[in-house]
C-alpha atoms as a PDB file:
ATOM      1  CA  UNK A   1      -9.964  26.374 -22.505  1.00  0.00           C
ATOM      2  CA  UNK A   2      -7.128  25.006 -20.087  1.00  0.00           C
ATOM      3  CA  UNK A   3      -5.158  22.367 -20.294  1.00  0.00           C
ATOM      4  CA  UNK A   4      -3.868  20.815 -16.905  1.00  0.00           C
ATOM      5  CA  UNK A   5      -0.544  18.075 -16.885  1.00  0.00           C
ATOM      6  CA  UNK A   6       0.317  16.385 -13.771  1.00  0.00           C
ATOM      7  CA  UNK A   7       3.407  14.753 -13.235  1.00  0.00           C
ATOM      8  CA  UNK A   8       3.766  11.953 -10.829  1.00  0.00           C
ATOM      9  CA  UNK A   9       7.340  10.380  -9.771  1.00  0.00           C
ATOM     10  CA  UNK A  10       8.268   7.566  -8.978  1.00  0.00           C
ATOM     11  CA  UNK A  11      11.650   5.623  -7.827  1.00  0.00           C
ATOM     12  CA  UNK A  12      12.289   2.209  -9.463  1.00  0.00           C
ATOM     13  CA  UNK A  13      14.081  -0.196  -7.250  1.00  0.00           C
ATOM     14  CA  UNK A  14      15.199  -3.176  -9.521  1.00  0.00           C
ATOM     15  CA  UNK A  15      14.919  -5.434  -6.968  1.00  0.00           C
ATOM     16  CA  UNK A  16      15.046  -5.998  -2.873  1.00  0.00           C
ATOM     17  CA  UNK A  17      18.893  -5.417  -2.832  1.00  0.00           C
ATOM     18  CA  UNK A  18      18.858  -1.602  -3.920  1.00  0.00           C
ATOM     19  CA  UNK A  19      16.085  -0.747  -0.911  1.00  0.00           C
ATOM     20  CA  UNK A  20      17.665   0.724   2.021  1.00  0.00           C
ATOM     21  CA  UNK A  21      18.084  -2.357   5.005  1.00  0.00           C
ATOM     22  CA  UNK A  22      15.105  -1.281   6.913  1.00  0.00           C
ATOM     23  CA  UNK A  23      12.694  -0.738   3.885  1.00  0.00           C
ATOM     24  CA  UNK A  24      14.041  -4.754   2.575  1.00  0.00           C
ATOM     25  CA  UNK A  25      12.919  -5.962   6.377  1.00  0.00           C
ATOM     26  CA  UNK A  26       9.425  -4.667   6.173  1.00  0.00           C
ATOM     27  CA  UNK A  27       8.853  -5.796   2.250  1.00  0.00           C
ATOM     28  CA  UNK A  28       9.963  -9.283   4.230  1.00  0.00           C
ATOM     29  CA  UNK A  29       7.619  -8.842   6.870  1.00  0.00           C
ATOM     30  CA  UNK A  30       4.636  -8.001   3.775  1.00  0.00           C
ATOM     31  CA  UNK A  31       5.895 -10.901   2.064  1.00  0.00           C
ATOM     32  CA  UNK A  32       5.193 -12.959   5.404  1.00  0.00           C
ATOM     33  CA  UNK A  33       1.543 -11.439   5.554  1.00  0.00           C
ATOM     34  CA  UNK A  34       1.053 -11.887   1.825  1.00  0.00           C
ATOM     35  CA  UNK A  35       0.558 -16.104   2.450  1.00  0.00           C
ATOM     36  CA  UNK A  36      -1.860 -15.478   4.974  1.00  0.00           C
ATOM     37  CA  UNK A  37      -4.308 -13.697   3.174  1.00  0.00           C
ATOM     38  CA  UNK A  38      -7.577 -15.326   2.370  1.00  0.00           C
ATOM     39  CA  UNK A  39      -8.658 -15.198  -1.582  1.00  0.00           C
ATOM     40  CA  UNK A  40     -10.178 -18.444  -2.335  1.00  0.00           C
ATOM     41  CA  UNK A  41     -11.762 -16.250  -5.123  1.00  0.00           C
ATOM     42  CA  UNK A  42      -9.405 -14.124  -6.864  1.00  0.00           C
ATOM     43  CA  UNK A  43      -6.123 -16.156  -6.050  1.00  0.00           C
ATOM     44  CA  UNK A  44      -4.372 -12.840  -5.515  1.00  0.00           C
ATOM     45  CA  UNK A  45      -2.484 -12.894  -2.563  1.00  0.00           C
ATOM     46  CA  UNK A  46      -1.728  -9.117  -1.734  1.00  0.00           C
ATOM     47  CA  UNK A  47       0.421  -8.162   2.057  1.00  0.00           C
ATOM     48  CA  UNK A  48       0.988  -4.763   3.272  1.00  0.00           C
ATOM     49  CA  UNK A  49       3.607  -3.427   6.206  1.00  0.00           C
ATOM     50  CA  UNK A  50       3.071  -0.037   7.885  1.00  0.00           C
ATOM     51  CA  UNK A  51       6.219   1.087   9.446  1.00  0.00           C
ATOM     52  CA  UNK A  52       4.580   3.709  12.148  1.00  0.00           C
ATOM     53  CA  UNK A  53       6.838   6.972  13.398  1.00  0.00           C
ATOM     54  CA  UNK A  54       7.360   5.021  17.290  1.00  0.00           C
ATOM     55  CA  UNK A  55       8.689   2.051  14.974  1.00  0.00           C
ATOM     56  CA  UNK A  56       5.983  -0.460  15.010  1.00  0.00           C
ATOM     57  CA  UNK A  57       5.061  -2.043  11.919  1.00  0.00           C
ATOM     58  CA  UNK A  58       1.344  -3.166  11.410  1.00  0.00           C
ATOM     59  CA  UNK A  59       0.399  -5.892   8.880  1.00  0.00           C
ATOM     60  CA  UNK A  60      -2.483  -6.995   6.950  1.00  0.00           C
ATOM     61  CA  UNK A  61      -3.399  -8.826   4.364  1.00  0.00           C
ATOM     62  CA  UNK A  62      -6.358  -9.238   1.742  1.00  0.00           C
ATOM     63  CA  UNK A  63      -9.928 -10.655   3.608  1.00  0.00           C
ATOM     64  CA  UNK A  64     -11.808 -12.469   0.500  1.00  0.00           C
ATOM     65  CA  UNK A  65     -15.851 -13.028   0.946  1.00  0.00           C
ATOM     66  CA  UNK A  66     -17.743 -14.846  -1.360  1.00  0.00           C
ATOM     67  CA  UNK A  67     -20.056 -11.257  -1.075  1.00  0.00           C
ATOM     68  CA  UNK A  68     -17.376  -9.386  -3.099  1.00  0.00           C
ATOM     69  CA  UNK A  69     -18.155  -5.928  -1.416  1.00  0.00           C
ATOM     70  CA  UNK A  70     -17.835  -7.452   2.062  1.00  0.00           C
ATOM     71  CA  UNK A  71     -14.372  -8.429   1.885  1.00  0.00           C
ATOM     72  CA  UNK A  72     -11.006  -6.189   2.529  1.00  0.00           C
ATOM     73  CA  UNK A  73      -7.563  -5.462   0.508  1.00  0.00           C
ATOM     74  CA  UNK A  74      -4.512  -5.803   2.618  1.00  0.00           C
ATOM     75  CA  UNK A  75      -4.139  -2.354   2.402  1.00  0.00           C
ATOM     76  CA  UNK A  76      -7.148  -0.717   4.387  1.00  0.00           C
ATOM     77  CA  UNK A  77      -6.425  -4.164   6.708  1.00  0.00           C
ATOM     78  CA  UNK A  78      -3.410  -2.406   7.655  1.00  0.00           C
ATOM     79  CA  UNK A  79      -4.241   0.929   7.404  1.00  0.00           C
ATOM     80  CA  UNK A  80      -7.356   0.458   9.738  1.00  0.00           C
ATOM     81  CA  UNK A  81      -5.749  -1.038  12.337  1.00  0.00           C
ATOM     82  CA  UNK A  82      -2.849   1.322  12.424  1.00  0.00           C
ATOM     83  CA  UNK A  83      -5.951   3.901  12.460  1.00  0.00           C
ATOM     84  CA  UNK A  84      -7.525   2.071  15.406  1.00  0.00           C
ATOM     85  CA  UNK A  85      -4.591   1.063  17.707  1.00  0.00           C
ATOM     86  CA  UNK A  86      -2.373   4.037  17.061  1.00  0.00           C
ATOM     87  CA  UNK A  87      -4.407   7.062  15.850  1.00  0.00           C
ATOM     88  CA  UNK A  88      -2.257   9.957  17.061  1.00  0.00           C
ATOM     89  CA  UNK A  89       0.914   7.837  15.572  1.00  0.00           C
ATOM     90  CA  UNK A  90       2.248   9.122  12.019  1.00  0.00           C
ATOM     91  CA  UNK A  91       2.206   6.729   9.411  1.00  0.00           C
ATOM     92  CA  UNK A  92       5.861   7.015   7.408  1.00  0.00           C
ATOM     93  CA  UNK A  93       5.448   4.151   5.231  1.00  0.00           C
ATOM     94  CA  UNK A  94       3.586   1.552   3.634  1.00  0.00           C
ATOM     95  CA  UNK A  95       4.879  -1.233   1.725  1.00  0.00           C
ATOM     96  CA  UNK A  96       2.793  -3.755  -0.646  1.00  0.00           C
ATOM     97  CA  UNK A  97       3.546  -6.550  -2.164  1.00  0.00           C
ATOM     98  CA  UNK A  98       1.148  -8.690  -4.668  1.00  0.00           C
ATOM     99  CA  UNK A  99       1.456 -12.320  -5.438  1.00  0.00           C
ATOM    100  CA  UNK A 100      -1.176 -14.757  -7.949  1.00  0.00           C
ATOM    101  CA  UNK A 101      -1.291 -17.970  -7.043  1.00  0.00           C
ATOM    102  CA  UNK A 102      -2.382 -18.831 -10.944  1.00  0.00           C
ATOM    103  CA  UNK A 103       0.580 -17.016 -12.481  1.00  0.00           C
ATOM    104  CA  UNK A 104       4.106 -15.005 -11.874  1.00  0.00           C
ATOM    105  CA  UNK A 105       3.256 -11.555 -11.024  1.00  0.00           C
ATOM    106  CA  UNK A 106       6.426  -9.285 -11.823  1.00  0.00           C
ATOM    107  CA  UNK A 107       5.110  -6.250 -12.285  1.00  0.00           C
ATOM    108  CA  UNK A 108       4.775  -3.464  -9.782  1.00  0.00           C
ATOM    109  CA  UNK A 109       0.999  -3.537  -8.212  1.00  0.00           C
ATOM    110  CA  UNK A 110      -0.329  -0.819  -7.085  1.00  0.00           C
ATOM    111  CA  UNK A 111      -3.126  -0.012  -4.673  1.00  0.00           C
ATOM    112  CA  UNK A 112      -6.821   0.273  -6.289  1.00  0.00           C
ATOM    113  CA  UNK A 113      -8.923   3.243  -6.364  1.00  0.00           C
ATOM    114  CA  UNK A 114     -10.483   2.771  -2.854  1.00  0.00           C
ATOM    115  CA  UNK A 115      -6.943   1.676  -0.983  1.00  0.00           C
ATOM    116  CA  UNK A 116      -5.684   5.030  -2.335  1.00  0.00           C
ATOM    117  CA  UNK A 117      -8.474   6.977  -1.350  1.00  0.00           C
ATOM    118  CA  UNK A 118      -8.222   5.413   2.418  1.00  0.00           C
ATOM    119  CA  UNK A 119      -4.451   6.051   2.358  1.00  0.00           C
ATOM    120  CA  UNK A 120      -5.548   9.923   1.130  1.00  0.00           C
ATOM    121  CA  UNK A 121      -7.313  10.043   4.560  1.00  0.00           C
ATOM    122  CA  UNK A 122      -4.723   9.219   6.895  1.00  0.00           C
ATOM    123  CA  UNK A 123      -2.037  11.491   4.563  1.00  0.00           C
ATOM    124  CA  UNK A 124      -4.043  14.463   5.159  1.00  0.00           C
ATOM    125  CA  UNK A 125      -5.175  13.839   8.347  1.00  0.00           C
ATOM    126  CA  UNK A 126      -1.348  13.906   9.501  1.00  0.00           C
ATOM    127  CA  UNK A 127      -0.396  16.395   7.279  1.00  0.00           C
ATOM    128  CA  UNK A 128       2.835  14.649   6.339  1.00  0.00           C
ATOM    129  CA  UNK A 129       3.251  12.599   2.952  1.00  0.00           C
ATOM    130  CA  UNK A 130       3.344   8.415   3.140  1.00  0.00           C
ATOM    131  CA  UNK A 131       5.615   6.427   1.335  1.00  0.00           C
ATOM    132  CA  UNK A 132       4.122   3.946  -0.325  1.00  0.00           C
ATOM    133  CA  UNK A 133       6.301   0.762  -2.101  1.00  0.00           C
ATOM    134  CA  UNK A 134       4.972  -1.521  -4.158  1.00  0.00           C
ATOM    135  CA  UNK A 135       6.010  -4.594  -6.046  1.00  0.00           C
ATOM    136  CA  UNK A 136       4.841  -8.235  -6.987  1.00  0.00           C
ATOM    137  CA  UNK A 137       6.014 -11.251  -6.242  1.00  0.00           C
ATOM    138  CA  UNK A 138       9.084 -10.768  -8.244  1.00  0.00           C
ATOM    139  CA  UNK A 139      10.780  -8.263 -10.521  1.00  0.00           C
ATOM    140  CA  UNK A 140      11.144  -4.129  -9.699  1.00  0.00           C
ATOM    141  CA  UNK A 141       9.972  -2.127  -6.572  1.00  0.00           C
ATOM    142  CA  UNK A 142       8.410   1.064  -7.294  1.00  0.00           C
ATOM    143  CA  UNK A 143       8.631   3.594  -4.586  1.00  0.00           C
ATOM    144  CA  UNK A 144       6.388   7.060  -4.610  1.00  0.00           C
ATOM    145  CA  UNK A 145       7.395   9.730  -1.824  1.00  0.00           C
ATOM    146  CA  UNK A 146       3.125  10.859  -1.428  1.00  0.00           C
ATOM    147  CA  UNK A 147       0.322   9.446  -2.066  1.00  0.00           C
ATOM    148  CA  UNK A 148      -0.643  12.200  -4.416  1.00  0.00           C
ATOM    149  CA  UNK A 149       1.509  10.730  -7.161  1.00  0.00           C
ATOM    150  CA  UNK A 150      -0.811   7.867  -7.599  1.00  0.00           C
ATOM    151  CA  UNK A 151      -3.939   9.714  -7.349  1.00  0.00           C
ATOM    152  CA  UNK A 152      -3.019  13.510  -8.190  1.00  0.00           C
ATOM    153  CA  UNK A 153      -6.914  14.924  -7.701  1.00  0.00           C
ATOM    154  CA  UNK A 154      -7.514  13.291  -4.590  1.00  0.00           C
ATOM    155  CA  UNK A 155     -10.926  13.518  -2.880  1.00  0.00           C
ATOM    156  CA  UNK A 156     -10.593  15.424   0.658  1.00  0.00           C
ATOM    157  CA  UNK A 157     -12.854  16.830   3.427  1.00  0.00           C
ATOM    158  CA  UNK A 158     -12.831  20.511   1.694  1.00  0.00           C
ATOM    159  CA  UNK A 159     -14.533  19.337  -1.177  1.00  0.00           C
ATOM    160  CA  UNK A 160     -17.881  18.198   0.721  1.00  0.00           C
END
C-alpha cells in the first residue's frame, strides 16, 4: 500500500487593495454581474469575469430555475460563452465573487464540483493553466495559479 499527498497553493489577498490594478477592475466588473444574477431560490448571488488573452472580459452570472438541474452558476455562464464567441481565444483568468442576500458572506467561495470540472475542460483544451480568484462579498481574495489546485485528480478526455 501507497499513500498519495497532494498539495494545492493558494495566494491570499486580504482584500481588493493588494490585487494587482487590472485583476481589482475585473473583480469590479464580477461584482457588477453578481446583482444581476437571478436566484429567487437560493438568494446566492454569485458573478464571474473572464479576462480573455485579446483582452476582452466576458461576464456571467448565476441563472436560477425553479427545476434545480435546469438552471446555471455564473461560472459555466461565463465560461460558455467565452467557449462559444471566442473558442480559439486563451482564457488567462477567471475571477468570482459570491454574495447572500440573507447573510454577510466573507469567506472565500469557491467554484462547485461541476464549475471546476467545466473550467478543467477549457484548461486542458488550451494547454495553459487559468487563474482563478475567488472571494465573497467581503473579507480575503484567494487566488490559485491552475485549476488543478482545487481539483488535483481532475477528470480528462484520456481517462474515457
Amino acid at each position: 500500500m501507497k499513500e498519495l499527498n497532494i498539495n494545492s497553493q493558494f495566494t491570499i489577498y486580504e482584500n481588493i487593495n493588494e490585487l494587482p490594478i487590472q485583476v481589482q477592475n475585473i473583480l469590479k466588473e464580477a461584482v457588477k454581474i453578481r446583482e444581476k444574477a437571478y436566484s429567487p431560490y437560493s438568494q446566492f448571488k454569485v458573478g464571474a469575469a473572464i479576462l480573455l488573452e485579446n483582452g476582452k472580459i466576458i461576464l456571467g452570472s448565476n441563472q436560477e430555475n425553479a427545476a434545480y438541474p435546469s438552471g446555471l452558476c455564473a461560472e459555466r455562464v461565463a465560461i460558455y460563452q467565452a467557449g462559444s464567441l471566442y473558442p480559439d481565444i486563451t482564457i488567462k483568468t477567471i475571477i468570482i465573487s459570491a454574495a447572500s442576500d440573507t447573510k454577510e458572506t466573507s469567506t472565500p467561495i469557491p467554484p462547485c464540483g461541476a464549475c471546476r470540472q467545466a473550467i478543467a475542460e477549457y484548461e486542458i483544451k488550451q494547454e495553459e493553466p487559468i487563474e482563478i480568484y475567488f472571494t465573497g462579498e467581503t473579507g480575503a481574495i484567494y487566488k490559485s495559479a491552475s485549476l488543478k489546485n482545487l481539483l488535483p485528480l481532475l477528470f480528462n478526455k484520456n481517462l474515457l
